[in-house]
N, C-alpha and C. Protein backbone atom coordinates (compact mmCIF):
# COMPACT_ATOMS: atom_id res chain seq x y z
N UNK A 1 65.62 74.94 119.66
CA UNK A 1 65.75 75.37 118.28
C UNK A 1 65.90 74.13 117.40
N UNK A 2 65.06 74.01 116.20
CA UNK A 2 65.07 72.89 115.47
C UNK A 2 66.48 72.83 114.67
N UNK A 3 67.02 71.36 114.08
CA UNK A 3 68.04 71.64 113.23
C UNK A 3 68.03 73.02 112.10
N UNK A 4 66.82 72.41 111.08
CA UNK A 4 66.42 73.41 110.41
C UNK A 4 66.89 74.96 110.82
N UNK A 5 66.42 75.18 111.81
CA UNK A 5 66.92 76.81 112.23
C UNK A 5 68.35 77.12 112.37
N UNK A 6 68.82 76.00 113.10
CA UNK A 6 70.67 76.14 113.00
C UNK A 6 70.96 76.22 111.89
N UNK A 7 70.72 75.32 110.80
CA UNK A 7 71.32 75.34 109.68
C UNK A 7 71.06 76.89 108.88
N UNK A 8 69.93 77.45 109.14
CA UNK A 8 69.85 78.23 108.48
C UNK A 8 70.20 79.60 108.99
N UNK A 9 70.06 79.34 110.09
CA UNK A 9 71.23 80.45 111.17
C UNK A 9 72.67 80.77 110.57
N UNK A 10 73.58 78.88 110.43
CA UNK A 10 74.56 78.88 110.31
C UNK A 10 74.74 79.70 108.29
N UNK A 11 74.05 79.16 107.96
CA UNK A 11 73.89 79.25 106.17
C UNK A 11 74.13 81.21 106.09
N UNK A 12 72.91 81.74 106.54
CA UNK A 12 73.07 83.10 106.73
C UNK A 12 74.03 83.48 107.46
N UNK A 13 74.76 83.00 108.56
CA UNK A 13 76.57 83.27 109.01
C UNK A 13 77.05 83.86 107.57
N UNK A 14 77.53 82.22 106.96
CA UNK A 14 78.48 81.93 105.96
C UNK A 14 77.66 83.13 104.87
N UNK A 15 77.01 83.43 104.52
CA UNK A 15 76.89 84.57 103.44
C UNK A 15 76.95 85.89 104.01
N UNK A 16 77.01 86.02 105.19
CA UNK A 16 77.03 87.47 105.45
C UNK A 16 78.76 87.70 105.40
N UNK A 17 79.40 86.80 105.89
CA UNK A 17 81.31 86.74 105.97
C UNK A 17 81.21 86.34 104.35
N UNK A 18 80.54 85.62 102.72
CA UNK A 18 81.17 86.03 101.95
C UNK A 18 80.76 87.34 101.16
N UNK A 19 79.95 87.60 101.47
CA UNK A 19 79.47 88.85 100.98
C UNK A 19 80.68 90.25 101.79
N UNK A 20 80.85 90.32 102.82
CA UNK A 20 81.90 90.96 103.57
C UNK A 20 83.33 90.86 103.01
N UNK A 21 83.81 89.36 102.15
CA UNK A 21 84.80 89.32 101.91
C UNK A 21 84.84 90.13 99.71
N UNK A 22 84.11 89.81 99.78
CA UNK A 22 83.49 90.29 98.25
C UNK A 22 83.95 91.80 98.30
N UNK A 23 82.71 92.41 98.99
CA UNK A 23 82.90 93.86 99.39
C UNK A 23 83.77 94.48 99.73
N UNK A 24 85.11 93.58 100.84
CA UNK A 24 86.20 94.33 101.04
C UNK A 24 87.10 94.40 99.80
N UNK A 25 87.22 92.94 99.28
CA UNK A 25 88.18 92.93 97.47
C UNK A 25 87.42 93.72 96.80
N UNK A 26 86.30 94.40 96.37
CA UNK A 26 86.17 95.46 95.87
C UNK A 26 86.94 96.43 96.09
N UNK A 27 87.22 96.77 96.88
CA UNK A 27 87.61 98.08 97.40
C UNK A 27 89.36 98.09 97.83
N UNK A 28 89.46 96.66 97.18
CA UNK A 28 90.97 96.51 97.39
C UNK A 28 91.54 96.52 96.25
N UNK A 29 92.09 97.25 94.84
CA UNK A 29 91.89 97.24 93.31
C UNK A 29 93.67 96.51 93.17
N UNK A 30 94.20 96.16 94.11
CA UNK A 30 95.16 95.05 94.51
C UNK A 30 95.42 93.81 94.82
N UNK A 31 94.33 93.44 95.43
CA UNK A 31 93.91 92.69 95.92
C UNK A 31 94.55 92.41 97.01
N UNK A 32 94.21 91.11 98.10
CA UNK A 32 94.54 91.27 99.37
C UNK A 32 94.83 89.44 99.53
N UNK A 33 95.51 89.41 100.58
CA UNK A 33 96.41 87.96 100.34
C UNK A 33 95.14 87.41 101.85
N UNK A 34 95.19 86.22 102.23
CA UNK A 34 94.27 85.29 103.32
C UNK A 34 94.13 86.32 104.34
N UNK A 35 95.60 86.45 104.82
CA UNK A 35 95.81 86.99 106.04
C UNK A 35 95.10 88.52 106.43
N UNK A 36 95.77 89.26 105.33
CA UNK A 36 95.14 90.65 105.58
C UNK A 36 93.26 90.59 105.42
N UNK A 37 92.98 89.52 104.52
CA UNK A 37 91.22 89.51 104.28
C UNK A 37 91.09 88.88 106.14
N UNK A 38 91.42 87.78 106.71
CA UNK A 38 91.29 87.84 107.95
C UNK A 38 91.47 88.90 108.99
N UNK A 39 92.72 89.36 108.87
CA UNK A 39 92.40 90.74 109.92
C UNK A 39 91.49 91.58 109.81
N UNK A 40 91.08 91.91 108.49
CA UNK A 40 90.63 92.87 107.96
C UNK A 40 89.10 92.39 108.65
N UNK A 41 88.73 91.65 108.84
CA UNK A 41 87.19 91.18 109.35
C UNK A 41 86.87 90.42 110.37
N UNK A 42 88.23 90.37 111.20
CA UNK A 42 88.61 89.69 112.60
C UNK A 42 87.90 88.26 112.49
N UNK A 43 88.34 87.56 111.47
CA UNK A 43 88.31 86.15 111.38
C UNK A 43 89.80 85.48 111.62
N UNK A 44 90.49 86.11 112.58
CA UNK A 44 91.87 84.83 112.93
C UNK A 44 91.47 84.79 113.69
N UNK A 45 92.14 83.22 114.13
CA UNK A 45 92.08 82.55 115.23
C UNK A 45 93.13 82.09 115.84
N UNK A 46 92.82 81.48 117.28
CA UNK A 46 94.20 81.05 117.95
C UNK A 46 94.42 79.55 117.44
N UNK A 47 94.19 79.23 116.26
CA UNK A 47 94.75 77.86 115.71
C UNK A 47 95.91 77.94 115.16
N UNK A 48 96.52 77.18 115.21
CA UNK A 48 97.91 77.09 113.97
C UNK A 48 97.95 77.78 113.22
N UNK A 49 96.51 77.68 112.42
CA UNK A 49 96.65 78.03 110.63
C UNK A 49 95.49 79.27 111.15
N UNK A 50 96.39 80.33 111.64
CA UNK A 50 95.03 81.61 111.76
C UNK A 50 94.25 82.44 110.86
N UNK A 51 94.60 81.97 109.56
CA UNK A 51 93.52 82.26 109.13
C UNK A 51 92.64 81.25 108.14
N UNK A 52 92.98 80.03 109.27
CA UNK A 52 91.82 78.59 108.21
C UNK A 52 90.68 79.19 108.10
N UNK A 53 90.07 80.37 108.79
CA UNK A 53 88.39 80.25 108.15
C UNK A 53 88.56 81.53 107.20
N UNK A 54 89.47 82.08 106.95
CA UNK A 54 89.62 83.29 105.62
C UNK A 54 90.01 81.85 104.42
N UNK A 55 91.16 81.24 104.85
CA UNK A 55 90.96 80.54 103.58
C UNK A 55 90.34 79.39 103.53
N UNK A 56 89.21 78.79 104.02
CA UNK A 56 88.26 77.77 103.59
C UNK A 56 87.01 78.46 102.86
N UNK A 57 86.88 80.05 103.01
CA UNK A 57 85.85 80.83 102.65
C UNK A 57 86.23 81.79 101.20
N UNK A 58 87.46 81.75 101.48
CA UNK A 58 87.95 82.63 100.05
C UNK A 58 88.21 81.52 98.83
N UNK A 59 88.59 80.47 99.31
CA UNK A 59 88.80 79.23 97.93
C UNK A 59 87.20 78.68 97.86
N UNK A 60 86.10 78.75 98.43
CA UNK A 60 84.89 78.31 98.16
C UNK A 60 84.28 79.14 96.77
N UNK A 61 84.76 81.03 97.56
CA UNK A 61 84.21 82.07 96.87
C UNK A 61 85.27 82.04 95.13
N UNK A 62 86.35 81.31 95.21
CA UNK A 62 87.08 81.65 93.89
C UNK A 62 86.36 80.17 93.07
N UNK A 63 86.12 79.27 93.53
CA UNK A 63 85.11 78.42 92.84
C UNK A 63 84.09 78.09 92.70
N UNK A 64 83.41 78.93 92.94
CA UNK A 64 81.87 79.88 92.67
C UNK A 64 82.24 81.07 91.49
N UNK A 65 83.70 81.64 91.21
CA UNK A 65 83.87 82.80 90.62
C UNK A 65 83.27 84.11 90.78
N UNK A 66 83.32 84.03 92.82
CA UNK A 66 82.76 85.60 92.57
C UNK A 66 84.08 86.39 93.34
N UNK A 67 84.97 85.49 93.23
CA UNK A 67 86.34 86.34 93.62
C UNK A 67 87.47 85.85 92.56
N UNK A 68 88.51 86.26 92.30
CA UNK A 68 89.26 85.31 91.60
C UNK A 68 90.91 85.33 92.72
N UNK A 69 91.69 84.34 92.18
CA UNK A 69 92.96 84.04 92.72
C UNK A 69 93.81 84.08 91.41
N UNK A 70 95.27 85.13 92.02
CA UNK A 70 95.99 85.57 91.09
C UNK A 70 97.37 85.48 91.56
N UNK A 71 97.98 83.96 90.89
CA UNK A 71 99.04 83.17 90.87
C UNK A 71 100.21 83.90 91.05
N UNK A 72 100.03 85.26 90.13
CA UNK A 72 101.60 86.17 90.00
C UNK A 72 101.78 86.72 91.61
N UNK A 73 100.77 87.71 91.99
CA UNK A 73 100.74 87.96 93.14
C UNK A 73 100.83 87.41 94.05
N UNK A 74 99.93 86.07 93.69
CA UNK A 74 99.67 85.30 95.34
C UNK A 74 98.25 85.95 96.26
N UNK A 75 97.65 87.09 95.39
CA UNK A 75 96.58 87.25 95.95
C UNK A 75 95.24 87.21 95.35
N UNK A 76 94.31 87.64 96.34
CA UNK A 76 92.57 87.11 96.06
C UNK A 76 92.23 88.49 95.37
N UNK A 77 91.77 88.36 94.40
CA UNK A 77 90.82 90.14 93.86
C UNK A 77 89.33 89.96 93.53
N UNK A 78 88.71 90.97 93.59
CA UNK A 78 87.69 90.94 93.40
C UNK A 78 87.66 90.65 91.89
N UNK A 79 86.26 90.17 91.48
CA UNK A 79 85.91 89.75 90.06
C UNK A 79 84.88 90.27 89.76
N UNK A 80 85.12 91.88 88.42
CA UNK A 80 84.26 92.46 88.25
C UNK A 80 82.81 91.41 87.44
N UNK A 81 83.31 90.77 86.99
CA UNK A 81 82.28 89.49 86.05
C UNK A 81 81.63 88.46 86.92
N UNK A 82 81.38 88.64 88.02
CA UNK A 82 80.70 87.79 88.92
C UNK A 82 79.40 88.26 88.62
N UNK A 83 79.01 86.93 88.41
CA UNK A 83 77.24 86.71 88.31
C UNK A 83 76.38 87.11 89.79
């Protein structure tokens, strides 16, 4: 398999998990903190920080603005104004 194909293997990964994380904060009108967006889509892991790949993917998606982060709470919500 050429690089090319990995990368684009890997590329379509990463949008199908943020599109998944999008879709679940829709439907969360609360929004949902790292951890529960990780269980919620069985992205923990047995690392330390179990849910580093919920939050290296949810702070990408809040600076893109198609999720937002909400300081009072402490949690991620969906953003009806996403382009």
């Amino acid at each position: 398999m050429s690089n090319m194909a990995q990368r684009e293997r890997a590329q379509l990964g990463l949008q199908y998990i943020e599109d998944a994380i999008v879709d679940l904060l829709s439907r969360h009108a609360d929004g949902m903190t790292e951890s529960e967006i990780a269980d919620a889509l069985g992205l923990e892991t047995d690392l330390p920080d179990r849910d580093a790949i919920a939050a290296g993917i949810v702070r990408l998606l809040v600076e893109t603005g198609r999720i937002l982060w909400d300081d009072e709470t402490r949690r991620y919500l969906d953003n009806p104004d996403r382009t």
